[in-house]
N, C-alpha and C. Protein backbone atom coordinates (compact mmCIF):
# COMPACT_ATOMS: atom_id res chain seq x y z
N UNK A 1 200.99 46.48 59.73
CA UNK A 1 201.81 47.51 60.34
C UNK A 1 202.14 48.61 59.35
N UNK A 2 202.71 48.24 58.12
CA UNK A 2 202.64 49.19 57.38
C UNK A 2 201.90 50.00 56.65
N UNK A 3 200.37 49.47 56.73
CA UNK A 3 199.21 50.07 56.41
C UNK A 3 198.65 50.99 57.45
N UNK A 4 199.12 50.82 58.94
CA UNK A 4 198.67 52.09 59.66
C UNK A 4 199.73 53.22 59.72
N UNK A 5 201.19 52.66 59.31
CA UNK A 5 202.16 53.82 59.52
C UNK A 5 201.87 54.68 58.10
N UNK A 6 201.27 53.88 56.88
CA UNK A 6 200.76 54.86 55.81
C UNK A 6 199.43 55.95 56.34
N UNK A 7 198.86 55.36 57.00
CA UNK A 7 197.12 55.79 57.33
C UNK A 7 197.62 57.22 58.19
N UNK A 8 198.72 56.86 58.93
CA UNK A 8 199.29 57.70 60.52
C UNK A 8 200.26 59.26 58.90
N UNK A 9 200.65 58.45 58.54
CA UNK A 9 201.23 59.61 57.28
C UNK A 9 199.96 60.47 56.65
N UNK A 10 199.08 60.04 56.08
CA UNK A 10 198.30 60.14 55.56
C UNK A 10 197.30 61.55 56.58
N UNK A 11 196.92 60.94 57.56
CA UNK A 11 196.13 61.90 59.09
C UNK A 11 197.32 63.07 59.12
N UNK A 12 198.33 62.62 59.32
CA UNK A 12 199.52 63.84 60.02
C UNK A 12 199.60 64.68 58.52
N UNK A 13 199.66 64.08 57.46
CA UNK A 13 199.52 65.50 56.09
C UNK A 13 198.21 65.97 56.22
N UNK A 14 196.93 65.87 56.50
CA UNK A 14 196.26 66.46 56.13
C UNK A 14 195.56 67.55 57.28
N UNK A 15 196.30 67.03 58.57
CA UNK A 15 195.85 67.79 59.54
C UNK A 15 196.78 69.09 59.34
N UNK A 16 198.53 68.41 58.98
CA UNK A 16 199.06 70.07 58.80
C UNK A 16 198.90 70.72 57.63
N UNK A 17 198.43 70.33 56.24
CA UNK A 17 197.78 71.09 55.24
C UNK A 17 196.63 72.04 55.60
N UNK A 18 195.66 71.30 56.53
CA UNK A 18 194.40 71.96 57.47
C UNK A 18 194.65 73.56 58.07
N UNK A 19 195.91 72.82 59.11
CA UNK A 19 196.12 74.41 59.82
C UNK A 19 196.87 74.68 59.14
N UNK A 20 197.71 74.77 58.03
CA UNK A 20 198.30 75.77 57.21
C UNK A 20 197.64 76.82 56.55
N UNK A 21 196.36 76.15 55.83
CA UNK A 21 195.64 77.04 55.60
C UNK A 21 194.64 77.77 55.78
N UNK A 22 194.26 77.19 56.98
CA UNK A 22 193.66 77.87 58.05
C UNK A 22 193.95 79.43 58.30
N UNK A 23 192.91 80.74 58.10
CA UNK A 23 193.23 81.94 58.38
C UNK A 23 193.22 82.30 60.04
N UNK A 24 194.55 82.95 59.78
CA UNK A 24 194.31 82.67 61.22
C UNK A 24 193.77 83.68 62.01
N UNK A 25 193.35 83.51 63.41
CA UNK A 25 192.26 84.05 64.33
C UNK A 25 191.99 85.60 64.41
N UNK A 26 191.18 86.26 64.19
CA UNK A 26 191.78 87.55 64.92
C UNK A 26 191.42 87.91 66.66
N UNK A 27 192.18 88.58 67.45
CA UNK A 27 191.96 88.93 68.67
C UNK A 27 190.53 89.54 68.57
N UNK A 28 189.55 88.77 69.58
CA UNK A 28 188.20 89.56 70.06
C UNK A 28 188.51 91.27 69.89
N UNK A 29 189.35 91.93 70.83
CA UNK A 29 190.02 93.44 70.85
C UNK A 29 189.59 93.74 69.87
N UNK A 30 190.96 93.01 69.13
CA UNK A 30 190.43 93.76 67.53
C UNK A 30 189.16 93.83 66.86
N UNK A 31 188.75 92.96 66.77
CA UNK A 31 187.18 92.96 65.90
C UNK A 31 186.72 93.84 66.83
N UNK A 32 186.30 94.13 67.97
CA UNK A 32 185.55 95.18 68.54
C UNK A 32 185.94 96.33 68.43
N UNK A 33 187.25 96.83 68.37
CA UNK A 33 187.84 98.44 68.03
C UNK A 33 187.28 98.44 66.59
N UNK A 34 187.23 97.19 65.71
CA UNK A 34 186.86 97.23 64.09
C UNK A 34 185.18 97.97 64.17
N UNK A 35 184.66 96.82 64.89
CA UNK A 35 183.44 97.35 64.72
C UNK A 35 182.90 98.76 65.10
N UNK A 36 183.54 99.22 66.37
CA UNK A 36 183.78 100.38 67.28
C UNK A 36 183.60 101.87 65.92
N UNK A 37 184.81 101.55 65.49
CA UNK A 37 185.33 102.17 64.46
C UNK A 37 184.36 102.57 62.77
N UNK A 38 184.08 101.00 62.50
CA UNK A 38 183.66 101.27 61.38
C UNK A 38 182.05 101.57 62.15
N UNK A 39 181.25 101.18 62.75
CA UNK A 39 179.73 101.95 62.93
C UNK A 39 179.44 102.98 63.40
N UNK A 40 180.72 103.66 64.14
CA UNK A 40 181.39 105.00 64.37
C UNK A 40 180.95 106.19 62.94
N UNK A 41 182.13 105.68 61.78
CA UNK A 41 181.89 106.46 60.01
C UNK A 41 180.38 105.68 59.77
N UNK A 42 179.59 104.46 59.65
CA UNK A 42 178.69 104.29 59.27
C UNK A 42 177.72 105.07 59.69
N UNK A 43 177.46 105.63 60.64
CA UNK A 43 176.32 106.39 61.39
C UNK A 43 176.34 107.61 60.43
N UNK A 44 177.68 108.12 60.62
CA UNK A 44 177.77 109.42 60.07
C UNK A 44 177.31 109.52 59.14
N UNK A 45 177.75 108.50 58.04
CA UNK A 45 177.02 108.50 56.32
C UNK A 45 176.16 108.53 56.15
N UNK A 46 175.49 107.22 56.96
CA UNK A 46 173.92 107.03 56.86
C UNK A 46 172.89 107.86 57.72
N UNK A 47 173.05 109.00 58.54
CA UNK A 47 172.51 109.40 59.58
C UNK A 47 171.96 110.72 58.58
N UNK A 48 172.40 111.45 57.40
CA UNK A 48 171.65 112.18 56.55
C UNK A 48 170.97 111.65 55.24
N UNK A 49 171.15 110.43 55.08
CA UNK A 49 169.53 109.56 54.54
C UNK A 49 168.42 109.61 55.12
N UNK A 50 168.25 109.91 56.37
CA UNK A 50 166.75 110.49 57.11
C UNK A 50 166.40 108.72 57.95
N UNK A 51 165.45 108.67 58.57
CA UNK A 51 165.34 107.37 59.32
C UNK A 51 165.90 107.77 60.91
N UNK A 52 164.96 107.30 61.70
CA UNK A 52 165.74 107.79 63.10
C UNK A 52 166.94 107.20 63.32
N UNK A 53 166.86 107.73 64.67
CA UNK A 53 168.57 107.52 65.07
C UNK A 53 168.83 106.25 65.31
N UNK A 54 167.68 105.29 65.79
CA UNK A 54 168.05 103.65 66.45
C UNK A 54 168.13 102.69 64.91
N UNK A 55 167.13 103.35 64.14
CA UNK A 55 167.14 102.71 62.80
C UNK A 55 169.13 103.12 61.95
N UNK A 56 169.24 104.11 62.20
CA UNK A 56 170.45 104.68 61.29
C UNK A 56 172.00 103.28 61.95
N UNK A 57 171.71 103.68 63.48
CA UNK A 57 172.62 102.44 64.45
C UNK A 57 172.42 101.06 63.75
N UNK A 58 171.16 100.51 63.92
CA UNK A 58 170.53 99.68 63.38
C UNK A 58 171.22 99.05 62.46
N UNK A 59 171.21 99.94 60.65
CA UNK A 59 171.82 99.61 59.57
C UNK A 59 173.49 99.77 59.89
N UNK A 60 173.84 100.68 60.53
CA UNK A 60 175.39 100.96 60.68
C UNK A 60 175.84 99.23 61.08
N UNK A 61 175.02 98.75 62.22
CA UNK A 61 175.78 97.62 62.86
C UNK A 61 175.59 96.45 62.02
N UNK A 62 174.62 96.19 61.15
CA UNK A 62 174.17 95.21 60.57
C UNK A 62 175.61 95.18 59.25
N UNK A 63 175.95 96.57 58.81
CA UNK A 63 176.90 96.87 57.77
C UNK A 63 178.48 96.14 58.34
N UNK A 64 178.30 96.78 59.44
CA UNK A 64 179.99 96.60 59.65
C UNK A 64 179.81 95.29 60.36
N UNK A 65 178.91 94.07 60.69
CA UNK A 65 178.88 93.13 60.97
C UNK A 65 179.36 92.18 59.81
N UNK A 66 178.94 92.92 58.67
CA UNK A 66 178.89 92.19 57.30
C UNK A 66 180.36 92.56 56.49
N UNK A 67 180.99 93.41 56.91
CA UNK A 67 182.23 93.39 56.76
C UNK A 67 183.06 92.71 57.69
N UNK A 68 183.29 92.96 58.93
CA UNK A 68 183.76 92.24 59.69
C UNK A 68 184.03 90.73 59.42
N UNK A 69 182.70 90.17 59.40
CA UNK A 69 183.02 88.71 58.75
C UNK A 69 183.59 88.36 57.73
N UNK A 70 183.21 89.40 56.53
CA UNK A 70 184.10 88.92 55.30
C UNK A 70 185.39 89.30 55.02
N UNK A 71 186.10 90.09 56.39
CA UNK A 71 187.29 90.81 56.09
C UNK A 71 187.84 89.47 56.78
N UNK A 72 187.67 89.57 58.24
CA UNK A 72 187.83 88.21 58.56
C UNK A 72 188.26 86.85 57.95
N UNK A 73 187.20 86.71 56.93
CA UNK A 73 187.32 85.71 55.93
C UNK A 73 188.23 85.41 54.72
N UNK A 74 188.72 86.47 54.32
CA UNK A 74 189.54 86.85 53.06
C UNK A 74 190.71 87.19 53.55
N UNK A 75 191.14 87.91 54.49
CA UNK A 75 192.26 89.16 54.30
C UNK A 75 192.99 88.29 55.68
N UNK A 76 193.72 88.35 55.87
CA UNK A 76 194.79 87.06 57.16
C UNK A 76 194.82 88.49 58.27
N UNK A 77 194.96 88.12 59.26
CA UNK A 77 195.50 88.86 60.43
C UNK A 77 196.21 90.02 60.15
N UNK A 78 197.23 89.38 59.84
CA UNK A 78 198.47 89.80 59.44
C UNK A 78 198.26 90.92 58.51
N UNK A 79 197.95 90.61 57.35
CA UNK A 79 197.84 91.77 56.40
C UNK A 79 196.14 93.05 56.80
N UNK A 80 195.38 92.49 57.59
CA UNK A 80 194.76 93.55 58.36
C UNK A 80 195.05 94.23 58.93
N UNK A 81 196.33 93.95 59.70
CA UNK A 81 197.24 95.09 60.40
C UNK A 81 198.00 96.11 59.83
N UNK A 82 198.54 95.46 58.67
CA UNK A 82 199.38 96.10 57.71
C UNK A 82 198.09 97.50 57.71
N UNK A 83 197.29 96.61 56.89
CA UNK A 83 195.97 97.74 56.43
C UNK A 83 195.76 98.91 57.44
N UNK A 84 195.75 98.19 59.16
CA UNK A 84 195.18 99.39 59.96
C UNK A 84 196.29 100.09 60.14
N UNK A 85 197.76 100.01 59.73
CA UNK A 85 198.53 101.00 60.12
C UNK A 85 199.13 101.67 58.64
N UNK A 86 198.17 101.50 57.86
CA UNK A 86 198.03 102.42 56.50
C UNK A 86 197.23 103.13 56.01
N UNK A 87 196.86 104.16 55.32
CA UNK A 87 196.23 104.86 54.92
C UNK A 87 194.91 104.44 53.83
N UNK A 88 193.90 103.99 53.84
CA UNK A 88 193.21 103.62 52.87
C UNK A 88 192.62 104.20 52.05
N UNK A 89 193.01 105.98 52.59
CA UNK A 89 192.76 106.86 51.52
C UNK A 89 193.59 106.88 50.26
N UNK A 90 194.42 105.92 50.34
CA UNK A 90 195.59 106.27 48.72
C UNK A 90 196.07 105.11 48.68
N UNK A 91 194.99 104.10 48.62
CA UNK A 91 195.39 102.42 48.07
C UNK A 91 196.65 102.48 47.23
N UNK A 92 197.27 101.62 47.11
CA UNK A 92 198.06 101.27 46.32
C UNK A 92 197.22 100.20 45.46
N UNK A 93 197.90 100.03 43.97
CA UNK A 93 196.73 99.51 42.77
C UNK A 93 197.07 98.18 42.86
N UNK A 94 198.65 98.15 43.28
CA UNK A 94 199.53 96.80 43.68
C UNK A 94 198.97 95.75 44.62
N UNK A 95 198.09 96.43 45.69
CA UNK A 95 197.99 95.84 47.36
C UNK A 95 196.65 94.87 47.23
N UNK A 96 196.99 94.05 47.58
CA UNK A 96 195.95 92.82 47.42
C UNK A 96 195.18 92.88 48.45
N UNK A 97 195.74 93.06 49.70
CA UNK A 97 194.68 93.62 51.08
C UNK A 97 194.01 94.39 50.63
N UNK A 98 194.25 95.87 50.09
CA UNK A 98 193.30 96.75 49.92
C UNK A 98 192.44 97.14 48.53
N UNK A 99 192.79 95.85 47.84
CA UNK A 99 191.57 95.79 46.89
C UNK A 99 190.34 95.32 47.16
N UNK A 100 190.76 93.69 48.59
CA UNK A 100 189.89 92.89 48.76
C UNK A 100 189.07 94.22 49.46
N UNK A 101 189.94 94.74 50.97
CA UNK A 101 188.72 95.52 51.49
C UNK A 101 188.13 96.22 50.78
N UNK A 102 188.19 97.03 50.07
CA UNK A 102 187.41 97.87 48.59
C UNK A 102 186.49 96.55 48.45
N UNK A 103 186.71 95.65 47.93
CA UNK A 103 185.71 94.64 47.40
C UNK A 103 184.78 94.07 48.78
N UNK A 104 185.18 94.03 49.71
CA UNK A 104 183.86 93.89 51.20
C UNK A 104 183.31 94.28 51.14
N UNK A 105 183.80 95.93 51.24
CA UNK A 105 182.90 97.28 51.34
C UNK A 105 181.79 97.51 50.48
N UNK A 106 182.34 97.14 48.93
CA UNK A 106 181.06 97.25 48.00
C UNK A 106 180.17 96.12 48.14
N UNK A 107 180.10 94.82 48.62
CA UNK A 107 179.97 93.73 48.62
C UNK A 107 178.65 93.87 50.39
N UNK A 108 179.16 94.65 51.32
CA UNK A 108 178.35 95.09 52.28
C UNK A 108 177.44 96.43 51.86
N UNK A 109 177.60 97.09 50.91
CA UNK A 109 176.92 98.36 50.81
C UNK A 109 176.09 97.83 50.37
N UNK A 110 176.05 96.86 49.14
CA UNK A 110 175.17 96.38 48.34
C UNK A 110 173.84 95.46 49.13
N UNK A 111 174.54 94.63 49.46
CA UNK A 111 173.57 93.74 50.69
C UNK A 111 173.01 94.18 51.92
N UNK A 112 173.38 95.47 52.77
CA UNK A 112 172.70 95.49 53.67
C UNK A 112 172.67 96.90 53.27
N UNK A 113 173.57 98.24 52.71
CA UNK A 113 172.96 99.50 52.51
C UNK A 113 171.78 99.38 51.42
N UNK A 114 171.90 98.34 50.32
CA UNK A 114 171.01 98.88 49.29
C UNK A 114 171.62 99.34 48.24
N UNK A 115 173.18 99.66 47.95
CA UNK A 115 173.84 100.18 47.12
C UNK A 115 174.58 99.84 46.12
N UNK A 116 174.09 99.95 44.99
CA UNK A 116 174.85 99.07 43.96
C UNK A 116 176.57 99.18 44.16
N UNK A 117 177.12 98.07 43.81
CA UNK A 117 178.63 97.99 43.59
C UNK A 117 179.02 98.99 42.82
N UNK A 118 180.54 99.37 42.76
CA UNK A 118 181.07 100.22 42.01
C UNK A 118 181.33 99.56 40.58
C-alpha cells in the first residue's frame, strides 16, 4: 500500500512538472495573422532579388514557416504578445523576447534565405 501511494506521488510530480513546463499553446488565429504578416514583409524583401513571383511566395512561406515554429518554440505565448504590442524597431538590450526573435530571424535567414547570421 505504501509503495503505490509513493508510485501515485511520484506520477502526480512528474505529470505537474510536465505541464508546468510545457510552453504553452498558441491560438491557430494567431499563428495565421503571424504568418499573414510576416510573408506579407518577406515578399517585399525578397521580391527585388529577381526570381518570379510564385518562387519569391515560395521562399517567403518556407521563411516565416521556419520562424513560426521556432518562435513558437522558445518565446511563451505570453511574452509574444507583449512583443506584438511593441515596437521591434527599438529592442530593448534588456528584453529576452526580443533578442530570442532577433536570434529566429537570423537563424531562418540563414537556413532557408541563404544568409549568413549577423
Amino acid at each position: 500500500m505504501r509503495r503505490a501511494a509513493w508510485g501515485a506521488l511520484l506520477l502526480a510530480s512528474v505529470l505537474a512538472a510536465w505541464g508546468c513546463s510545457r510552453v504553452e499553446e498558441y491560438p491557430p488565429q494567431e499563428v495565421d495573422e503571424f504568418l499573414r504578416g510576416c510573408e506579407e514583409a518577406a515578399v517585399d524583401k525578397l521580391k527585388d532579388q529577381g526570381g518570379s513571383e510564385e518562387a519569391t511566395r515560395a521562399k517567403a512561406r518556407q521563411y516565416c514557416a521556419c520562424a513560426a515554429e521556432k518562435v513558437q518554440k522558445v518565446i511563451s505565448y505570453k511574452d509574444f504578445k507583449k512583443l506584438n504590442s511593441k515596437s521591434l524597431d527599438q529592442p530593448s538590450a534588456d528584453s529576452a523576447p526580443v533578442r530570442k526573435m532577433f536570434e529566429i530571424v537570423a537563424q531562418c535567414q540563414a537556413e532557408i534565405l541563404g544568409q549568413a547570421k549577423p
